[in-house]
C-alpha atoms as a PDB file:
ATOM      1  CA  UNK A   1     -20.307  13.368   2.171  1.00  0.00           C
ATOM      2  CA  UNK A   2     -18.827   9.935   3.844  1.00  0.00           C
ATOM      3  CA  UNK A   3     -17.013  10.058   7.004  1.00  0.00           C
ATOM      4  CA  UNK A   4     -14.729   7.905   7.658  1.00  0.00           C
ATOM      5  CA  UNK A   5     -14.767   5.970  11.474  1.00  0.00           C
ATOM      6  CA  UNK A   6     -12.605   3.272  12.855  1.00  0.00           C
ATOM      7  CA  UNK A   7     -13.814  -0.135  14.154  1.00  0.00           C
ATOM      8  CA  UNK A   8     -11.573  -2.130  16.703  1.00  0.00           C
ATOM      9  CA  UNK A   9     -11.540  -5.740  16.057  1.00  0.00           C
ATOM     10  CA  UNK A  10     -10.144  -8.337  19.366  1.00  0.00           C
ATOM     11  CA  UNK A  11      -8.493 -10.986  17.742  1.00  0.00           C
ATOM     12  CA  UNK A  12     -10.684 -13.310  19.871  1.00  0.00           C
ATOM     13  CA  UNK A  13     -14.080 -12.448  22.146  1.00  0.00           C
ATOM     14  CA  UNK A  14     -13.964 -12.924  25.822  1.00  0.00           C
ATOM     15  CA  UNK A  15     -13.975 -10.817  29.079  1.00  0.00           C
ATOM     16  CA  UNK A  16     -10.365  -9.687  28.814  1.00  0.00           C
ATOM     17  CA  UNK A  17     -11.459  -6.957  26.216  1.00  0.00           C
ATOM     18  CA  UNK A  18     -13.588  -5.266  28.754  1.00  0.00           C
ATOM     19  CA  UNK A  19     -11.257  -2.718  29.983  1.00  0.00           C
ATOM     20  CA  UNK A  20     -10.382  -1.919  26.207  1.00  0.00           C
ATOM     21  CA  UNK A  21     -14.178  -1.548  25.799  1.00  0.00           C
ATOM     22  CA  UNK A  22     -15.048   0.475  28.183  1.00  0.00           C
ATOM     23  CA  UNK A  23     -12.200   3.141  27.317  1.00  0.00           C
ATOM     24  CA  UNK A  24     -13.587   3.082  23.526  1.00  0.00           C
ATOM     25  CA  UNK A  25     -17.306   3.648  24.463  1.00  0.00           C
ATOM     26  CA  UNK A  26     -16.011   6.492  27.207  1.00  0.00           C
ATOM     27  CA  UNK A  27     -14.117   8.488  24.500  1.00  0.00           C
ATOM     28  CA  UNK A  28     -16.890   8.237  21.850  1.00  0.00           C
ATOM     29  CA  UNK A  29     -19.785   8.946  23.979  1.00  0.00           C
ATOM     30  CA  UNK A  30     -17.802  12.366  25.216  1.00  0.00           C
ATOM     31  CA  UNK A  31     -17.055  12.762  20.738  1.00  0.00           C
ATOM     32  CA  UNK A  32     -21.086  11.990  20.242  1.00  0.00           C
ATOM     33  CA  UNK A  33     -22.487  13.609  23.670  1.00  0.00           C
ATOM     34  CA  UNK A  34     -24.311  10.738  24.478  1.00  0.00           C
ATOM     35  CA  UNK A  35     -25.198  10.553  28.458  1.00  0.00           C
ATOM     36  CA  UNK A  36     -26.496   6.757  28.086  1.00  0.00           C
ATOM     37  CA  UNK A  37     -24.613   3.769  28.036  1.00  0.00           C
ATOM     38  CA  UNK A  38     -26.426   0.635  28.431  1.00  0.00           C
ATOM     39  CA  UNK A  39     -24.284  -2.505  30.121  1.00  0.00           C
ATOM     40  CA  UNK A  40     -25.028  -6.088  29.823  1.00  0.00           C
ATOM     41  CA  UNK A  41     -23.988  -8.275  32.864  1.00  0.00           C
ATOM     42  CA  UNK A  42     -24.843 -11.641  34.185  1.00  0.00           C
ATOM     43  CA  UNK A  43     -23.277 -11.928  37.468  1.00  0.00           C
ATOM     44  CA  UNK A  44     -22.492  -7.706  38.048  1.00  0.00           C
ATOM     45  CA  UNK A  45     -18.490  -7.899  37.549  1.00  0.00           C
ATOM     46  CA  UNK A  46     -19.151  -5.875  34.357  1.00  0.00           C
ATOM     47  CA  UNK A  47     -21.577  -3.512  35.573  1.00  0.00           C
ATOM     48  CA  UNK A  48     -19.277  -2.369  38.677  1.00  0.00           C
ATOM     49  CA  UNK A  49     -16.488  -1.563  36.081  1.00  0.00           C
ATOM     50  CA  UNK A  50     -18.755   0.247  33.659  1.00  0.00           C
ATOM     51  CA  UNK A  51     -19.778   2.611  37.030  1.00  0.00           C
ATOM     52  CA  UNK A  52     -16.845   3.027  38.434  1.00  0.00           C
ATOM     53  CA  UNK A  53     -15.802   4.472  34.144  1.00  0.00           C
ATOM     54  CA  UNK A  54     -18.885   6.371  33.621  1.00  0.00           C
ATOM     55  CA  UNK A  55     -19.238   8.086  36.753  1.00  0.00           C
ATOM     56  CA  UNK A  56     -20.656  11.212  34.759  1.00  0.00           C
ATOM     57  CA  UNK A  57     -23.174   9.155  32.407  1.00  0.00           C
ATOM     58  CA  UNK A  58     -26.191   7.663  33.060  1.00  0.00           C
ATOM     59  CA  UNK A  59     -25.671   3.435  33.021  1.00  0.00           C
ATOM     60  CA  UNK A  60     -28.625   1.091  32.687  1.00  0.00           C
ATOM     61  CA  UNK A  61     -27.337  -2.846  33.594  1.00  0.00           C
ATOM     62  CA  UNK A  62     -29.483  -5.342  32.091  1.00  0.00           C
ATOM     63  CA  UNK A  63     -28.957  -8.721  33.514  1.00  0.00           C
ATOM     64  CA  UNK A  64     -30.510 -12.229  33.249  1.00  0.00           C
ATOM     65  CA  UNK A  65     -33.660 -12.873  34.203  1.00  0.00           C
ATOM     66  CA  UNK A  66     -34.365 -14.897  37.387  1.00  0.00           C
ATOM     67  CA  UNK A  67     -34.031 -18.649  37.166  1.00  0.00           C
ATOM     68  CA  UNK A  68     -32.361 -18.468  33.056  1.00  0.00           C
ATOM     69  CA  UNK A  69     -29.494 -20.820  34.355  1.00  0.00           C
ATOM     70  CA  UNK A  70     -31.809 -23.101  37.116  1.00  0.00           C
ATOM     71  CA  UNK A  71     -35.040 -22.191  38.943  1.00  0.00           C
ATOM     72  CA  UNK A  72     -35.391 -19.879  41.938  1.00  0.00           C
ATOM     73  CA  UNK A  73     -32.001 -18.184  40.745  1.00  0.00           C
ATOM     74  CA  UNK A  74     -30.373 -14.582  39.956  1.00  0.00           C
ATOM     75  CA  UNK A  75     -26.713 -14.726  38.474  1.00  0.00           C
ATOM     76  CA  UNK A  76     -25.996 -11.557  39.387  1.00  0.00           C
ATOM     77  CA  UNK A  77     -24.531 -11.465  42.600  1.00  0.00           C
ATOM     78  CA  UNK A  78     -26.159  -9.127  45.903  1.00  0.00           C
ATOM     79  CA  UNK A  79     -23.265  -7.742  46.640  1.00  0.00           C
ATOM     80  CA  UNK A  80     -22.585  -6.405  42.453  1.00  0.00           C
ATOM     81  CA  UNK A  81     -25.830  -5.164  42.638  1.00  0.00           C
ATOM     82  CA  UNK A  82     -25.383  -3.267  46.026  1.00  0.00           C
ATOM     83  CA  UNK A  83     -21.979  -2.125  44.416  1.00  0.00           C
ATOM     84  CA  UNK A  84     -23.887  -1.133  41.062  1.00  0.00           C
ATOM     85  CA  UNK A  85     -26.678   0.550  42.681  1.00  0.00           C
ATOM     86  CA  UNK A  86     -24.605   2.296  44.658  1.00  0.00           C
ATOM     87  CA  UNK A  87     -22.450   3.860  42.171  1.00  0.00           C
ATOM     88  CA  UNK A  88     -26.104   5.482  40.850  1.00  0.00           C
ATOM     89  CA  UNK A  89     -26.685   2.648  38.088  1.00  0.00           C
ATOM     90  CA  UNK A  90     -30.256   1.560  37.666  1.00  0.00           C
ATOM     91  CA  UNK A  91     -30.139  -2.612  37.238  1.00  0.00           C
ATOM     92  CA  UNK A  92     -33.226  -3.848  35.458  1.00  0.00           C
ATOM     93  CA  UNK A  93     -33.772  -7.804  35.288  1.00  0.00           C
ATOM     94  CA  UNK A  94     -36.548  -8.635  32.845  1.00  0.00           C
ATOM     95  CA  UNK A  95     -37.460 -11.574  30.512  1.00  0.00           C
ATOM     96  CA  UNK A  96     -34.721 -11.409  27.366  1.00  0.00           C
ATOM     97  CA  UNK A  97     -36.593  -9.434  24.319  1.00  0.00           C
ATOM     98  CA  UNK A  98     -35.751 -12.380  21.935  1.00  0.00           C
ATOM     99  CA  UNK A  99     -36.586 -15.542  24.552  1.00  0.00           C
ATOM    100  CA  UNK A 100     -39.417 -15.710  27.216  1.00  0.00           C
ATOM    101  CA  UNK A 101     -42.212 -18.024  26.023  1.00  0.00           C
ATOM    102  CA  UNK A 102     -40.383 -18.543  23.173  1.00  0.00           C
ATOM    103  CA  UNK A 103     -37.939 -20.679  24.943  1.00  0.00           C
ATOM    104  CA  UNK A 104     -40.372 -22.824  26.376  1.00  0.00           C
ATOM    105  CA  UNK A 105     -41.681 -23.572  23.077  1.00  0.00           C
ATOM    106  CA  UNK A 106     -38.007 -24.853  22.026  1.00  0.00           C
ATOM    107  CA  UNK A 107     -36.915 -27.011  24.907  1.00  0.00           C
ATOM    108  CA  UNK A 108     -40.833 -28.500  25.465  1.00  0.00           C
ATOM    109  CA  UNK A 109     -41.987 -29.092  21.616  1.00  0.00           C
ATOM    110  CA  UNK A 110     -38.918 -28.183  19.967  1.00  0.00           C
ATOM    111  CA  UNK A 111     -40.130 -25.352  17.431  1.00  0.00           C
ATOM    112  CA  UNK A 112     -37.553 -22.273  16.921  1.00  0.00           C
ATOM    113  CA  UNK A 113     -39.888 -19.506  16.507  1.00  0.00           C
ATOM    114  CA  UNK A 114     -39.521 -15.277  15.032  1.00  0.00           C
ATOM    115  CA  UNK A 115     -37.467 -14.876  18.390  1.00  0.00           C
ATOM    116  CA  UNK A 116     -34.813 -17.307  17.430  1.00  0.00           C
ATOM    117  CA  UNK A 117     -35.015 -16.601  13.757  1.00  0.00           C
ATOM    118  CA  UNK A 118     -33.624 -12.819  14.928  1.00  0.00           C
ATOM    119  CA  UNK A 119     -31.563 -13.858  17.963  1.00  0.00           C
ATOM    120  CA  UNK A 120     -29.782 -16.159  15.128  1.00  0.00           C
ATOM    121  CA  UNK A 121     -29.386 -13.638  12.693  1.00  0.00           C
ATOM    122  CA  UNK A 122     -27.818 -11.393  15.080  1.00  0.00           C
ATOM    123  CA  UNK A 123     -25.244 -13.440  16.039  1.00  0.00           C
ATOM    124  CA  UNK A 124     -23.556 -13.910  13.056  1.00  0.00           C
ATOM    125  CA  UNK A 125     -22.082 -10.532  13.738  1.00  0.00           C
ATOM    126  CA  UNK A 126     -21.467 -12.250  17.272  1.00  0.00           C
ATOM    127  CA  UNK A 127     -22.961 -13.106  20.201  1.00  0.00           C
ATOM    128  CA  UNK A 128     -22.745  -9.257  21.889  1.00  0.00           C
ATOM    129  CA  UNK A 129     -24.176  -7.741  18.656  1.00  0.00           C
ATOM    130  CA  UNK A 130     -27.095  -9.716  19.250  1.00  0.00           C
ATOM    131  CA  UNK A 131     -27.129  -9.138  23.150  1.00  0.00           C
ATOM    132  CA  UNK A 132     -26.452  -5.098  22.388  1.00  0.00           C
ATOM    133  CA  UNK A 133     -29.936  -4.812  20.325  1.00  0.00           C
ATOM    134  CA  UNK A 134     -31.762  -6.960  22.825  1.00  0.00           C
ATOM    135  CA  UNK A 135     -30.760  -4.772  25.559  1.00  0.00           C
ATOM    136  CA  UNK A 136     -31.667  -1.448  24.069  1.00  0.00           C
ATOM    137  CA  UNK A 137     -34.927  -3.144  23.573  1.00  0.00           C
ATOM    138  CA  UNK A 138     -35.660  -4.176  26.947  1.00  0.00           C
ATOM    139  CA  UNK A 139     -34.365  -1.115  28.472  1.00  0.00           C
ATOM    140  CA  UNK A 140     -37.254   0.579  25.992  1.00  0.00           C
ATOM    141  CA  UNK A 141     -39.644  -1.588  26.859  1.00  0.00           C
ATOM    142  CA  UNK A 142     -39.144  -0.746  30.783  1.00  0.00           C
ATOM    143  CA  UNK A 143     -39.141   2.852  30.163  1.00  0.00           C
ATOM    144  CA  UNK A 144     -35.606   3.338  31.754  1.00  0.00           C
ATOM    145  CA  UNK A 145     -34.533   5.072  28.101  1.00  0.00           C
ATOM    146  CA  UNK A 146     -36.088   7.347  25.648  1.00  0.00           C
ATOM    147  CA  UNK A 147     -36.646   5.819  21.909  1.00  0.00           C
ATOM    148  CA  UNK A 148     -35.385   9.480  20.440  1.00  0.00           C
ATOM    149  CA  UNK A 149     -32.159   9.576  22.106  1.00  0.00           C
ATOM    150  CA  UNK A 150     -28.976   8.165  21.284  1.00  0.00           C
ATOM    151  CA  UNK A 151     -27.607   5.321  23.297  1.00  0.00           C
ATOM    152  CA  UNK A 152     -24.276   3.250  23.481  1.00  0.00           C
ATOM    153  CA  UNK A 153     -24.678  -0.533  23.882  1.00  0.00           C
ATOM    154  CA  UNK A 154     -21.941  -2.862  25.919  1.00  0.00           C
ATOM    155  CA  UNK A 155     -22.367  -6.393  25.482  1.00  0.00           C
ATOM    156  CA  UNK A 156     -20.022  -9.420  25.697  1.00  0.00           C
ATOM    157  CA  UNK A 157     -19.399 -13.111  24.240  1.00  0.00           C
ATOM    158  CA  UNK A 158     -20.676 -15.211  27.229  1.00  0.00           C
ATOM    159  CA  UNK A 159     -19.003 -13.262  30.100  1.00  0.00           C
ATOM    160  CA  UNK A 160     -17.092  -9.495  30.450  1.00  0.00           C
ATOM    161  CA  UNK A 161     -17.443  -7.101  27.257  1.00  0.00           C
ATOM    162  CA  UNK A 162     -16.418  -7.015  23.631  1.00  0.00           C
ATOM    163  CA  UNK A 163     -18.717  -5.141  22.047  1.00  0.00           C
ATOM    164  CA  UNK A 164     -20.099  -1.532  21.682  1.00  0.00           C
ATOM    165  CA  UNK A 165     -22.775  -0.229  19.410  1.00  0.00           C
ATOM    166  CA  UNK A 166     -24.086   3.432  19.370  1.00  0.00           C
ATOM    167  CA  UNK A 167     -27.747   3.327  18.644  1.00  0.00           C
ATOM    168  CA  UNK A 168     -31.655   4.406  18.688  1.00  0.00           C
ATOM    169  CA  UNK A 169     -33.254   2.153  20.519  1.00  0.00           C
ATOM    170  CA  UNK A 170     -37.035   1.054  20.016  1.00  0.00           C
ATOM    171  CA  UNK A 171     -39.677  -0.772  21.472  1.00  0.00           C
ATOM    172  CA  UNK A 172     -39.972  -4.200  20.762  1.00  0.00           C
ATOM    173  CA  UNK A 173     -42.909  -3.639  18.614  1.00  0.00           C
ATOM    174  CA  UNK A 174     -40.971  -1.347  16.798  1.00  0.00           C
ATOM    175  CA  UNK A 175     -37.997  -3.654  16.216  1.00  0.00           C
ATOM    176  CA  UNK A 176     -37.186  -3.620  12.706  1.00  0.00           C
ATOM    177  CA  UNK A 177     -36.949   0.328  13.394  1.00  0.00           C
ATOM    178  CA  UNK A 178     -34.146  -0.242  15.567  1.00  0.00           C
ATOM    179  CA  UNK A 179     -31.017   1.383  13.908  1.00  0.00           C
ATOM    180  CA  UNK A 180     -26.739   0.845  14.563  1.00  0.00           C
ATOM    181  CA  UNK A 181     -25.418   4.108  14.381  1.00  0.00           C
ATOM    182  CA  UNK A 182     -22.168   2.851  15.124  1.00  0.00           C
ATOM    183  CA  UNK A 183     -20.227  -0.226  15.788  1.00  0.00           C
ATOM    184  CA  UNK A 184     -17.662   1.186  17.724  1.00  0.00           C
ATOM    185  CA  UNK A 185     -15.651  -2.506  18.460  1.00  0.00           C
ATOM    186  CA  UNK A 186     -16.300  -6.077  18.433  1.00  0.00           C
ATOM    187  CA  UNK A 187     -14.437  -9.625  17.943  1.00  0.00           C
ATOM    188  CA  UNK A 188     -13.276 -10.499  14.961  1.00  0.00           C
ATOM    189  CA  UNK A 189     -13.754 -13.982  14.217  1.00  0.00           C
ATOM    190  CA  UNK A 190     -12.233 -16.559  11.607  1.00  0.00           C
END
């Protein structure tokens, strides 16, 4: 029997749809009972919102790895993390799922490799559908979620949130097991 769900589309990506998000992914992880929302944030200005909304849930921030913008650098600000952690998030800040060596292989011989080829295919459902997966994965991969439980994804187009995916995460070895339940909103784009 087919059940019928809505999807919000923004009429354009960007950080002003976070708030908007973040109400969507609270009222359908209350519908699904799903205690695990998963946050994507480079500098923390995302993952202090998504606290101070799920005070109840369990939130996992993944952010950027140290030195992806320049060397010797962490994006995410201390005082966001203090904030984060302190609302009883866990922040983990590990190589991206789809990058690492990879990356050094594109900007030093100039080969796209597997990593890009997915990364790429991703986005054409946008930039946050493609961070959303990633992030389940490298939450997986640390051990901070289980592989049999449901999750919700928050992701963004470069900065805030515009995207939300319930899902079963996997390990990155398991990738093409991965599975979106749910795409509960994203950008819609021309």
């Amino acid at each position: 029997m087919a059940t019928e769900k809505s999807i919000v589309y923004f009429p354009e990506p960007g950080p002003h749809n976070a708030e908007q998000v973040l109400r969507i992914v609270k009222t359908r992880a209350e519908e699904l009972g799903i205690t695990t929302i998963l946050v994507a944030s480079t500098t923390g200005e995302t993952a202090v919102k998504a606290t101070e909304t799920f005070r109840s849930m369990r939130v996992i921030v993944v952010s950027h790895c140290a030195g992806f913008r320049e060397p010797n650098t962490q994006e995410f600000s201390d005082e966001n993390r203090r904030k984060t952690e302190g609302n009883g998030a866990t922040v983990l800040t590990a190589t991206h799922a789809f990058a690492g060596l990879n990356w050094s292989m594109r900007k030093k011989f100039n080969m796209y490799l597997f990593e890009d080829i997915v990364a790429n295919t991703l986005r054409i459902f946008g930039q946050g559908m493609k961070v959303a997966c990633e992030i389940a994965i490298m939450a997986a991969d640390a051990g901070l979620i289980h592989t049999d439980e449901d999750v919700i994804a928050i992701a963004g187009t470069s900065r805030g949130a515009d995207t939300a995916l319930v899902l079963k995460p996997v390990n990155s070895q398991d990738f093409f097991d991965l599975k979106v339940k749910e795409i509960l909103c994203k950008p819609h784009f021309d």
